[in-house]
PDB file of N, CA and C in Angstrom:
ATOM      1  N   UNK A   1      18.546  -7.665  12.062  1.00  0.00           N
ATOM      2  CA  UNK A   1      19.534  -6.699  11.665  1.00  0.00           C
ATOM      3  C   UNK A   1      18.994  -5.306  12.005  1.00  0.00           C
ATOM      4  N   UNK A   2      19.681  -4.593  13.007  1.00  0.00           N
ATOM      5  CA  UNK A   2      19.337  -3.279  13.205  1.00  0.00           C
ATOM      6  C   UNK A   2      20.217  -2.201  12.088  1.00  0.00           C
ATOM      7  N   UNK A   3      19.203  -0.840  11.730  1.00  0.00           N
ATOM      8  CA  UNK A   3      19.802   0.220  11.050  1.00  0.00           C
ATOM      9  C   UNK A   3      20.684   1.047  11.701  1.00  0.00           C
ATOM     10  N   UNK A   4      21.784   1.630  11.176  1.00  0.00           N
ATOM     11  CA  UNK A   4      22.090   2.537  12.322  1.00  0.00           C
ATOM     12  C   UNK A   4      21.515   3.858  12.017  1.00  0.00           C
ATOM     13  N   UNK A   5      21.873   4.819  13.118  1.00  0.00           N
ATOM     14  CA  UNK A   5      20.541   6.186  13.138  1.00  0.00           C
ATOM     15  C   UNK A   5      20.876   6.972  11.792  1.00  0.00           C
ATOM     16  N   UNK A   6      22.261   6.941  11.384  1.00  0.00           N
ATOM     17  CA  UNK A   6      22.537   7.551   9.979  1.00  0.00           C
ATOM     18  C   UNK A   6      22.057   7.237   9.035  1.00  0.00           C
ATOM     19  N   UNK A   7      21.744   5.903   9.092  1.00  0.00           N
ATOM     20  CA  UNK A   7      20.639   5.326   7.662  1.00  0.00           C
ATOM     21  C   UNK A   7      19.395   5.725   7.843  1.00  0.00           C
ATOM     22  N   UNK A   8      19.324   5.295   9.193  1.00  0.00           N
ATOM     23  CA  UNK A   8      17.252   5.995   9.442  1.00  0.00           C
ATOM     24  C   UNK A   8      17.050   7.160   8.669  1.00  0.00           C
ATOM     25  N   UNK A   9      18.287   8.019   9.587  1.00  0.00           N
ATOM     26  CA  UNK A   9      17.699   9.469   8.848  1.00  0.00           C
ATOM     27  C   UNK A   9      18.183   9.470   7.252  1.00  0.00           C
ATOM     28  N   UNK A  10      19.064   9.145   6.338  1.00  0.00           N
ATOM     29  CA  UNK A  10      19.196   9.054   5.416  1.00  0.00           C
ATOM     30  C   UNK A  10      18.070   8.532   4.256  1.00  0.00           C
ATOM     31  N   UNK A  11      17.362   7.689   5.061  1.00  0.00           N
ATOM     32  CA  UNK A  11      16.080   6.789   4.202  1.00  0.00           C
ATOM     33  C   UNK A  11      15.014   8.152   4.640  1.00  0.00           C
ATOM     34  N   UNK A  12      15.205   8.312   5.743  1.00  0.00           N
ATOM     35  CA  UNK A  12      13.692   9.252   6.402  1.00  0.00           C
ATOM     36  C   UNK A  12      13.994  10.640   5.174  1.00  0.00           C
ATOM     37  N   UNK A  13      15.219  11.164   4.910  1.00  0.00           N
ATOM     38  CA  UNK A  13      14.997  11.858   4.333  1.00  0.00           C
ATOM     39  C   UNK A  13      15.173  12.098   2.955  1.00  0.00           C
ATOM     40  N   UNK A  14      15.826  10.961   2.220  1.00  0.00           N
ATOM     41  CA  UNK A  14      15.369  10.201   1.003  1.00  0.00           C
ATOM     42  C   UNK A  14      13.221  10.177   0.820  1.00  0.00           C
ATOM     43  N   UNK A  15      12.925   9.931   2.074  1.00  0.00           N
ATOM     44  CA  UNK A  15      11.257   9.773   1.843  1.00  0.00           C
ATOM     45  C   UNK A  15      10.708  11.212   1.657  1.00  0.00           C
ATOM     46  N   UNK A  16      11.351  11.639   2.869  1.00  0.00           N
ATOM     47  CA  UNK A  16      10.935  13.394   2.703  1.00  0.00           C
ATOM     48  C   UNK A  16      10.681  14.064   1.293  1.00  0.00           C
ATOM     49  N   UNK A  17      12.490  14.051   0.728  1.00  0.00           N
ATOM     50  CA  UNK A  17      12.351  14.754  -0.253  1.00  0.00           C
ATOM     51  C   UNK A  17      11.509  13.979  -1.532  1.00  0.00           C
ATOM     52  N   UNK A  18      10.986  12.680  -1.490  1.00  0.00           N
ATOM     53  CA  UNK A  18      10.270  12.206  -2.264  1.00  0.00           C
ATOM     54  C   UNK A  18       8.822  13.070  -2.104  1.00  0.00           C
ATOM     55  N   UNK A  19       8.676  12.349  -1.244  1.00  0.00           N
ATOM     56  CA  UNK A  19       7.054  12.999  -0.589  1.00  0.00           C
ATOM     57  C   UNK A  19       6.844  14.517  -1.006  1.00  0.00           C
ATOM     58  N   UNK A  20       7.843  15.510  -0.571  1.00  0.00           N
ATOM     59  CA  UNK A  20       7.564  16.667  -1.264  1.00  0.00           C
ATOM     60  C   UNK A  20       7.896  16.976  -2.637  1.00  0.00           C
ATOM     61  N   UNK A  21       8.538  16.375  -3.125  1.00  0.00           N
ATOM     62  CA  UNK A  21       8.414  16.551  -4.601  1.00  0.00           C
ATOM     63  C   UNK A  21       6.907  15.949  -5.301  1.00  0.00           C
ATOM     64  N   UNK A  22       6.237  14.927  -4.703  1.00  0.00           N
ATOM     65  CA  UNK A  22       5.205  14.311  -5.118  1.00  0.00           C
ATOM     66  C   UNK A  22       3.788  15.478  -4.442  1.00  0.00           C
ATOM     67  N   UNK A  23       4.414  16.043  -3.465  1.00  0.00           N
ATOM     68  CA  UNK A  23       3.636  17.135  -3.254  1.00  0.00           C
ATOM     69  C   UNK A  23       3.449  18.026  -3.991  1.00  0.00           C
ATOM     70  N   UNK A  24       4.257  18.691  -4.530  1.00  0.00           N
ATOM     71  CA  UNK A  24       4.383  20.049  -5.301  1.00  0.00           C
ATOM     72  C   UNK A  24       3.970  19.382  -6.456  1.00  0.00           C
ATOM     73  N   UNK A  25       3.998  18.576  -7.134  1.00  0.00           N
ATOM     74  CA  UNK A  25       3.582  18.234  -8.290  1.00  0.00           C
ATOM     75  C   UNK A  25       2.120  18.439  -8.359  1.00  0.00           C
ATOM     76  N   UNK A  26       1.554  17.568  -7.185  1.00  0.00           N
ATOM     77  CA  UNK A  26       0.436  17.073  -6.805  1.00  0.00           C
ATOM     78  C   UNK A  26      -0.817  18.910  -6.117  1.00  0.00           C
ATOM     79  N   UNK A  27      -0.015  19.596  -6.710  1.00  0.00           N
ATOM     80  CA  UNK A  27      -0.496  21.226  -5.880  1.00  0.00           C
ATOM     81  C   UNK A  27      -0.380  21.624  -5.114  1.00  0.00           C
ATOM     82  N   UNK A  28       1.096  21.630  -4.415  1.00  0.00           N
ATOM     83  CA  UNK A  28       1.338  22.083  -3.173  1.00  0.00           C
ATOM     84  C   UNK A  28       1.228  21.755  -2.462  1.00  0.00           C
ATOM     85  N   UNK A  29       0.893  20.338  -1.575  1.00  0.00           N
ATOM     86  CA  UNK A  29       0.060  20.426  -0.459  1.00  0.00           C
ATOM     87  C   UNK A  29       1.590  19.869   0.435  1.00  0.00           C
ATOM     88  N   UNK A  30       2.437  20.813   1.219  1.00  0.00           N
ATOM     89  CA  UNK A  30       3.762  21.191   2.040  1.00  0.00           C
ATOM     90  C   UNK A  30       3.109  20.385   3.214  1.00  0.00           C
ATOM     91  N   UNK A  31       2.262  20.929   3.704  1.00  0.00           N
ATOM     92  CA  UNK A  31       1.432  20.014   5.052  1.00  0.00           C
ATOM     93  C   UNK A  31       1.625  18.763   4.976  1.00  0.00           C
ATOM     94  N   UNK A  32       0.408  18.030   3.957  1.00  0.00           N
ATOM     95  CA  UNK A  32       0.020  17.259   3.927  1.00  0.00           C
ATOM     96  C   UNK A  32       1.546  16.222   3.480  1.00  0.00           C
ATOM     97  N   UNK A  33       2.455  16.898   3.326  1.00  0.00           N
ATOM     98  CA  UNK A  33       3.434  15.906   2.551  1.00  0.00           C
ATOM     99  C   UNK A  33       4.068  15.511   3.717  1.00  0.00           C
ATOM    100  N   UNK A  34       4.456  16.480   4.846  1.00  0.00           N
ATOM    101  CA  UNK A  34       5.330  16.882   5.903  1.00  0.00           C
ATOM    102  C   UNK A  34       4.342  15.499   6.776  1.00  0.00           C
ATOM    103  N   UNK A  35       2.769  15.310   6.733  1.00  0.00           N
ATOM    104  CA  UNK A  35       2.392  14.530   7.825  1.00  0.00           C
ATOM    105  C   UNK A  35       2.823  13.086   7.447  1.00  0.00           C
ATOM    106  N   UNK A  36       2.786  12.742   6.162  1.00  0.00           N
ATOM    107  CA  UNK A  36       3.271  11.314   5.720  1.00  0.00           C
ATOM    108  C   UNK A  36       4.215  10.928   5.826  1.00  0.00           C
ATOM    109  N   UNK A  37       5.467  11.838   5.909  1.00  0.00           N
ATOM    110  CA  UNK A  37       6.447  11.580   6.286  1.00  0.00           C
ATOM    111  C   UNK A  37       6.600  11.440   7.682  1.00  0.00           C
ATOM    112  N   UNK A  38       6.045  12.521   8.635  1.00  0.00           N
ATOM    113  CA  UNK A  38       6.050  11.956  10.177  1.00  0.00           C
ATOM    114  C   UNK A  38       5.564  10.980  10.138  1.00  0.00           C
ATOM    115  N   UNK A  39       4.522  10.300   9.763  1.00  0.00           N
ATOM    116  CA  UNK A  39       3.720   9.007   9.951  1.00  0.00           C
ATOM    117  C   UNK A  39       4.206   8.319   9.587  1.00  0.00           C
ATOM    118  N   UNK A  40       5.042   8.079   8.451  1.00  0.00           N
ATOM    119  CA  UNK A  40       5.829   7.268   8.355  1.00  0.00           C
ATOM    120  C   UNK A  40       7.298   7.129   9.523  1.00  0.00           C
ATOM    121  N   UNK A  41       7.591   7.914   9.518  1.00  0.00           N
ATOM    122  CA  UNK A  41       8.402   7.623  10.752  1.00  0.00           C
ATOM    123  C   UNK A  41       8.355   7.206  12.026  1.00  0.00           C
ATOM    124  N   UNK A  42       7.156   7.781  12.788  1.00  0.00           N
ATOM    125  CA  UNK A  42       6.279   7.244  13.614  1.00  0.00           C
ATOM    126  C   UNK A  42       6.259   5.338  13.459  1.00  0.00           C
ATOM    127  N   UNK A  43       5.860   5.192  12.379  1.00  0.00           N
ATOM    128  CA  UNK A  43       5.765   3.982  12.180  1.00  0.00           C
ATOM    129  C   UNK A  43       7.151   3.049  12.569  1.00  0.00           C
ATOM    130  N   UNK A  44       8.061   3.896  11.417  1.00  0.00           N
ATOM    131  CA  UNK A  44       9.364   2.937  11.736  1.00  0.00           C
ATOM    132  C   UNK A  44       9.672   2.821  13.288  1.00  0.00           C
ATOM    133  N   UNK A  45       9.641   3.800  14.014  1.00  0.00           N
ATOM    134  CA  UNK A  45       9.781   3.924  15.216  1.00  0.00           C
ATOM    135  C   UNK A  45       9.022   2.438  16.178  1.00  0.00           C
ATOM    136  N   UNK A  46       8.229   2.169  15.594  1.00  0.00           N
ATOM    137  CA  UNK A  46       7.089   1.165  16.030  1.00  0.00           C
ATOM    138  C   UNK A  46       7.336  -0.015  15.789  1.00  0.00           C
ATOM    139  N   UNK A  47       8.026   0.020  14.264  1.00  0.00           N
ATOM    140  CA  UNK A  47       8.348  -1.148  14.179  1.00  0.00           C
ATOM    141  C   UNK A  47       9.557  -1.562  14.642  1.00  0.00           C
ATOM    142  N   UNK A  48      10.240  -0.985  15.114  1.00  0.00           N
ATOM    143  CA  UNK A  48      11.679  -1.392  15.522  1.00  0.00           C
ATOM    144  C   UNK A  48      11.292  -1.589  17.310  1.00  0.00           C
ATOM    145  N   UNK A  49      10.154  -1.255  18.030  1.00  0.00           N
ATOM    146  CA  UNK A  49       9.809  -1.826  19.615  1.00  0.00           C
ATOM    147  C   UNK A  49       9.246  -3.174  19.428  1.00  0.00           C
ATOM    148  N   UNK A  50      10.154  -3.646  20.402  1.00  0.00           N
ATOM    149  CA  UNK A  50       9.330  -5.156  21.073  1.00  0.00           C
ATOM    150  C   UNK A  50       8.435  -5.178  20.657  1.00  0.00           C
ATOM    151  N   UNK A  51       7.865  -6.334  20.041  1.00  0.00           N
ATOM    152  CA  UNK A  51       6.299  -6.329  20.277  1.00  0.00           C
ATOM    153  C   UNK A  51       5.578  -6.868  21.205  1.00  0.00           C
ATOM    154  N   UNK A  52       5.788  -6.624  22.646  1.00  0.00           N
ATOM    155  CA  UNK A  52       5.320  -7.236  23.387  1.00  0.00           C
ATOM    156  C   UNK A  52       4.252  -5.944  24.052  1.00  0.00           C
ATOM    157  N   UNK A  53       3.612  -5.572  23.121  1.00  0.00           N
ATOM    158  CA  UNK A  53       2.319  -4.824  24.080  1.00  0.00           C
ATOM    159  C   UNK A  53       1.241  -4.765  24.055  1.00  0.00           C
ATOM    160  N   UNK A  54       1.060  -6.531  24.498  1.00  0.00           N
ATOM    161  CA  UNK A  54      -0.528  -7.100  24.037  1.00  0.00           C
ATOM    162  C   UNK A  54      -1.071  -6.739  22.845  1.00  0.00           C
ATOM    163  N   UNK A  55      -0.559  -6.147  21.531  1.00  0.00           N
ATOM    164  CA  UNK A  55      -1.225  -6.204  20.532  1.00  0.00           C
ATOM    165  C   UNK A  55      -1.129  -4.384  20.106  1.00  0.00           C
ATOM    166  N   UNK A  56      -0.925  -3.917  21.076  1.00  0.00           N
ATOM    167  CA  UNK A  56      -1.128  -2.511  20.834  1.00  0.00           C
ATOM    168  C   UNK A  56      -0.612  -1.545  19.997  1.00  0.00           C
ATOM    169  N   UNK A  57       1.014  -2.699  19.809  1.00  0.00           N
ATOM    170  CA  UNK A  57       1.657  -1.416  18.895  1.00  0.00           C
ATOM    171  C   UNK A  57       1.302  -1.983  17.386  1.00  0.00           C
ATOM    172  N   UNK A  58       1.143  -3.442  16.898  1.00  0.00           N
ATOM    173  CA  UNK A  58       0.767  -3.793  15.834  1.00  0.00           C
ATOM    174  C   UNK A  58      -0.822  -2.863  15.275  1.00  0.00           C
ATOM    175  N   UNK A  59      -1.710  -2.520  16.437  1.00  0.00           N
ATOM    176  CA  UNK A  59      -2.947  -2.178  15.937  1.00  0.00           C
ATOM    177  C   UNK A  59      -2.322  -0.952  15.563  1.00  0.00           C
ATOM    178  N   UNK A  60      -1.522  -0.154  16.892  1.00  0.00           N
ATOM    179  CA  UNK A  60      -1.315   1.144  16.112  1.00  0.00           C
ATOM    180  C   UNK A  60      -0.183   1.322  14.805  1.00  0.00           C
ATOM    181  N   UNK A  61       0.085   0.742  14.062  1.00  0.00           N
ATOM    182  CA  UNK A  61       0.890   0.601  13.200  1.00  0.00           C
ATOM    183  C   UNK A  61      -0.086   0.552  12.050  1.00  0.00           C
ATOM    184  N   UNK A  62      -1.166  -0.226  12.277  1.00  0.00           N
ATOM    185  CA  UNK A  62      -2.142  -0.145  11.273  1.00  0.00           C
ATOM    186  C   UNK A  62      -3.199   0.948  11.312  1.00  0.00           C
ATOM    187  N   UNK A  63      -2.696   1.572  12.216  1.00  0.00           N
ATOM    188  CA  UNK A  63      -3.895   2.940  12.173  1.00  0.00           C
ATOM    189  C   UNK A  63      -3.217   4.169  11.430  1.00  0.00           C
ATOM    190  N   UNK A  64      -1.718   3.943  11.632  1.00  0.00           N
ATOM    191  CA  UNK A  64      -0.670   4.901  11.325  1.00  0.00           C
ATOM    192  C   UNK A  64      -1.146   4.917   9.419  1.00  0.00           C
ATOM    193  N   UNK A  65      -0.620   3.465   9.591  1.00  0.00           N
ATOM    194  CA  UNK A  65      -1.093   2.765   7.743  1.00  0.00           C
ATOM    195  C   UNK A  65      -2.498   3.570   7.075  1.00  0.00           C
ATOM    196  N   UNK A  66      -3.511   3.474   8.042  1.00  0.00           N
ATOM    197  CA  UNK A  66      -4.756   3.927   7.137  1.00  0.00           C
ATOM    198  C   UNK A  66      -4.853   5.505   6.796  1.00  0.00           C
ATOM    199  N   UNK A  67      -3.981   6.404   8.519  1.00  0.00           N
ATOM    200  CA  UNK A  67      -3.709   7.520   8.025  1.00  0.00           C
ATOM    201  C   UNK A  67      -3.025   8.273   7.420  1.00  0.00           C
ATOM    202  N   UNK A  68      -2.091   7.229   6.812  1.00  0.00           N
ATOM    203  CA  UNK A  68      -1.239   7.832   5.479  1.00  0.00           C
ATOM    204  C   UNK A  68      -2.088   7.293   4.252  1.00  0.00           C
ATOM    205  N   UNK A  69      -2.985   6.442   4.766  1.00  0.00           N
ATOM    206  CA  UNK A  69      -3.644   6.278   3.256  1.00  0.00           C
ATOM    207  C   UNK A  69      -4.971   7.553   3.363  1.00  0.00           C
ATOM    208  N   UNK A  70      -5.638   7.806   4.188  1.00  0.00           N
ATOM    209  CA  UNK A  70      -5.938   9.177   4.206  1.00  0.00           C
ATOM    210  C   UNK A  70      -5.592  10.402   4.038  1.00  0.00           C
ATOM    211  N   UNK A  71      -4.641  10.760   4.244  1.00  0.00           N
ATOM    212  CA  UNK A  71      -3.621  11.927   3.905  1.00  0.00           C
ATOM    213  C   UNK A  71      -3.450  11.846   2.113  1.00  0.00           C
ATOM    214  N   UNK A  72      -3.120  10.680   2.273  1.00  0.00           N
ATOM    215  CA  UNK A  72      -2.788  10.513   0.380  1.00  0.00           C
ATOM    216  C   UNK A  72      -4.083  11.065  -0.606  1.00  0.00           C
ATOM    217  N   UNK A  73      -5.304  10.229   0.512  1.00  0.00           N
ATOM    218  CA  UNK A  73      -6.054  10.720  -0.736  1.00  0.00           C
ATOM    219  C   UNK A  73      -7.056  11.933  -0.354  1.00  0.00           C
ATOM    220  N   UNK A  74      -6.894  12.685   0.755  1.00  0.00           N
ATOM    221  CA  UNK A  74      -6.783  14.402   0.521  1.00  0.00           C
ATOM    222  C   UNK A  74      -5.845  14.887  -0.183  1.00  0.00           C
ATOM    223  N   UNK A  75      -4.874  14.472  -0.385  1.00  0.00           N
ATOM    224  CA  UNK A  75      -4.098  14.979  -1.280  1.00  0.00           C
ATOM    225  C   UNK A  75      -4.423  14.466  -2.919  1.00  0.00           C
ATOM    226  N   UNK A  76      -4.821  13.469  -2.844  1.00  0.00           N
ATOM    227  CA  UNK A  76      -5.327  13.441  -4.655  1.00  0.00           C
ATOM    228  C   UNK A  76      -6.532  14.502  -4.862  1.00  0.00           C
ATOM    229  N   UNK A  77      -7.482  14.352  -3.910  1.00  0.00           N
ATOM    230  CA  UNK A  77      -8.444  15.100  -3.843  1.00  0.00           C
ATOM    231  C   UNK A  77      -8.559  16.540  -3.910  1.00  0.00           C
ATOM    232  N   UNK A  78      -7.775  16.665  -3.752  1.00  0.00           N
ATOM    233  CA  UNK A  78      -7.012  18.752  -3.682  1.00  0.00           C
ATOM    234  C   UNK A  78      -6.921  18.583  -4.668  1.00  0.00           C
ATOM    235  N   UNK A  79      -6.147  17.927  -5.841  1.00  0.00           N
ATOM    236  CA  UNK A  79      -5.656  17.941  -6.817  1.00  0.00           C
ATOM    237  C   UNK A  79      -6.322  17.688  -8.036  1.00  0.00           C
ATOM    238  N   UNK A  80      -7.257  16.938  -7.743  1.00  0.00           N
ATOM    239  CA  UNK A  80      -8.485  17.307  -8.181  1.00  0.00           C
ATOM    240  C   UNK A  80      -8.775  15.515  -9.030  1.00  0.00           C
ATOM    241  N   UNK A  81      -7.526  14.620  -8.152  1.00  0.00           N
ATOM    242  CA  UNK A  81      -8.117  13.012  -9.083  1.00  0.00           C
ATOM    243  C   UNK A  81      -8.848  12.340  -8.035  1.00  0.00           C
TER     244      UNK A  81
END
């Protein structure tokens, strides 16, 4: 089942305004909120190609994964948990 592009962006920016509200809570960090959300999109983007590229887009999907889990926790870390 494909999304159509009105839902993408509807979810993408359902995430957005999550992400920055969890930002500002979290001390501001506008950047850091803005990259999780590209990365997350990035991702969806990834997951919706073929996977036929010897392995490449699955690895990068999981690199995408670790650098939103990095981002997250510079952002706890600013914040001081």
């Amino acid at each position: 089942m494909t999304m159509s592009s009105a839902t993408r962006k509807l979810g993408a920016g359902a995430a957005l305004a999550a992400c920055l509200g969890i930002g500002y809570a979290l001390g501001a960090q506008p950047h850091m909120t803005e990259t999780i959300a590209l990365l997350q999109s990035a991702r969806a983007e990834l997951a919706q190609a073929t996977p036929n590229k010897g392995g490449h887009r699955e690895r990068a999907m999981g690199l995408i994964d670790q650098a939103i889990g990095e981002v997250r926790a510079g952002i706890a870390f600013a914040a001081g948990g």
